[in-house]
Protein backbone atom coordinates (compact mmCIF):
# COMPACT_ATOMS: atom_id res chain seq x y z
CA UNK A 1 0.00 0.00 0.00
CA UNK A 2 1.30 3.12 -0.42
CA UNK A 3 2.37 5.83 1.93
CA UNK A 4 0.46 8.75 3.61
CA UNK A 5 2.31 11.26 1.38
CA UNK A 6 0.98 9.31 -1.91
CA UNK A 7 -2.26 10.04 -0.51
CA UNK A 8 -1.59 13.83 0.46
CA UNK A 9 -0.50 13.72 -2.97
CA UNK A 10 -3.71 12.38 -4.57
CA UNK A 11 -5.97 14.14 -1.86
CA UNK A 12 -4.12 17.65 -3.20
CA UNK A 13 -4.63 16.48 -7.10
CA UNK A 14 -8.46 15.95 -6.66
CA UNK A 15 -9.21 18.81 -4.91
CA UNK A 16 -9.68 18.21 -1.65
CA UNK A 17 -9.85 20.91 0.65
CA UNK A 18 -8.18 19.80 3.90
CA UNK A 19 -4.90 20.85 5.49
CA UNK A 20 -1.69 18.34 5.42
CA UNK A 21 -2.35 18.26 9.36
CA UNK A 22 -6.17 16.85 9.19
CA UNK A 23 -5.24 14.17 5.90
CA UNK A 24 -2.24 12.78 8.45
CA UNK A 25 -5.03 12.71 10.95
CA UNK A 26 -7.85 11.04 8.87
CA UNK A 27 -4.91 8.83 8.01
CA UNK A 28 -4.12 7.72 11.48
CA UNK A 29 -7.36 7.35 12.31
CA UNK A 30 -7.74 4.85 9.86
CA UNK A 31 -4.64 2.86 9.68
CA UNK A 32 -3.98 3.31 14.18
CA UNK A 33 -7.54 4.19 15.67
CA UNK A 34 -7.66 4.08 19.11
CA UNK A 35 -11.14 4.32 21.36
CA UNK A 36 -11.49 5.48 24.59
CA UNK A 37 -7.33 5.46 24.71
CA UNK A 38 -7.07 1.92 24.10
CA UNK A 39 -5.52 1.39 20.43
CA UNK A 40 -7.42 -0.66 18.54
CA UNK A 41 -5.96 -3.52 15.95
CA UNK A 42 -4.04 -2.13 12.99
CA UNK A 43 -6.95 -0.92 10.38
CA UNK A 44 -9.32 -1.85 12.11
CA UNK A 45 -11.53 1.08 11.03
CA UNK A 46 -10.39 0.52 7.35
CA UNK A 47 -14.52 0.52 6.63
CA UNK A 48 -17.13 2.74 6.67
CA UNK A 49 -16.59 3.47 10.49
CA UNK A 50 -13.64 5.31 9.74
CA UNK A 51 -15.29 7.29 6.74
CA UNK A 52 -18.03 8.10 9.17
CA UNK A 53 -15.62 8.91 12.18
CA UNK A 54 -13.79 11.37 9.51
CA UNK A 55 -16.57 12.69 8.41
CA UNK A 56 -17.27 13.50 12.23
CA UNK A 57 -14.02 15.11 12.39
CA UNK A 58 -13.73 16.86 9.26
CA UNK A 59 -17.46 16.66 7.23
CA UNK A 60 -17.65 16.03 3.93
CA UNK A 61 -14.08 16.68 2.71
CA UNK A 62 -12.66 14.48 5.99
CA UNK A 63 -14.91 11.32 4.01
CA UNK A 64 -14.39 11.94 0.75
CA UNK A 65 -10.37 11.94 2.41
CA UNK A 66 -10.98 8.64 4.05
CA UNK A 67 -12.64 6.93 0.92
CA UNK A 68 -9.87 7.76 -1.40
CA UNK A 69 -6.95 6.36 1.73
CA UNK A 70 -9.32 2.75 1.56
CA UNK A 71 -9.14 2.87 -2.34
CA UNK A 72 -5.76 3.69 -2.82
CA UNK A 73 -4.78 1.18 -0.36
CA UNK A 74 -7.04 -1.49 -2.08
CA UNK A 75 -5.58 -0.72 -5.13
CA UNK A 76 -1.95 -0.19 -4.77
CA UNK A 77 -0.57 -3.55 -2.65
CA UNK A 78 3.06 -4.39 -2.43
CA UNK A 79 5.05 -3.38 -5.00
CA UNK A 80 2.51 -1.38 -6.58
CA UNK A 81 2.38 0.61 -4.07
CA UNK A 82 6.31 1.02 -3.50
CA UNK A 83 6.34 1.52 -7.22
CA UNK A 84 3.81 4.48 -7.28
CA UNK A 85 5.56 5.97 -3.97
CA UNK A 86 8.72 5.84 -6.23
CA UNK A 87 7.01 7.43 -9.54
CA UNK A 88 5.41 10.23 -7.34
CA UNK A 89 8.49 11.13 -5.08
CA UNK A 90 10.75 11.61 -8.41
């Protein structure tokens, strides 16, 4: 899967309005959410609880934030993702 900064970078290219400090946010919420303090399995809120718990944080733009971190991770496994990481940070 790729980085956090491939999906600044992607956030930034379609638009979406949210600072580089609430994506990393979003981003830890998803891939290290804690509740109530306790921290939770890794991804564990890689589902629509974590769109809906950035959308709580950040409305509309914190979702449409979250959806494209699940798709791009879906999409870009292993060495895909590596790869892209590489084609972006050249």
């Amino acid at each position: 899967m790729p980085n956090w900064k491939v999906h600044r970078w992607f956030g930034r290219c379609l638009g979406i309005r949210l600072s580089d400090q609430a994506m990393r946010k979003v981003d830890r919420t998803l891939d290290y959410p804690t509740l109530l303090g306790v921290r939770l399995p890794h991804k564990s809120l890689h589902n629509v609880l974590g769109v809906m718990e950035a959308y709580r944080l950040y409305g509309p733009e914190g979702a449409r934030y979250a959806m494209l971190h699940l798709i791009l991770d879906r999409m870009f496994k292993g060495r895909r993702g590596k790869m892209l990481e590489a084609l972006i940070s050249y």
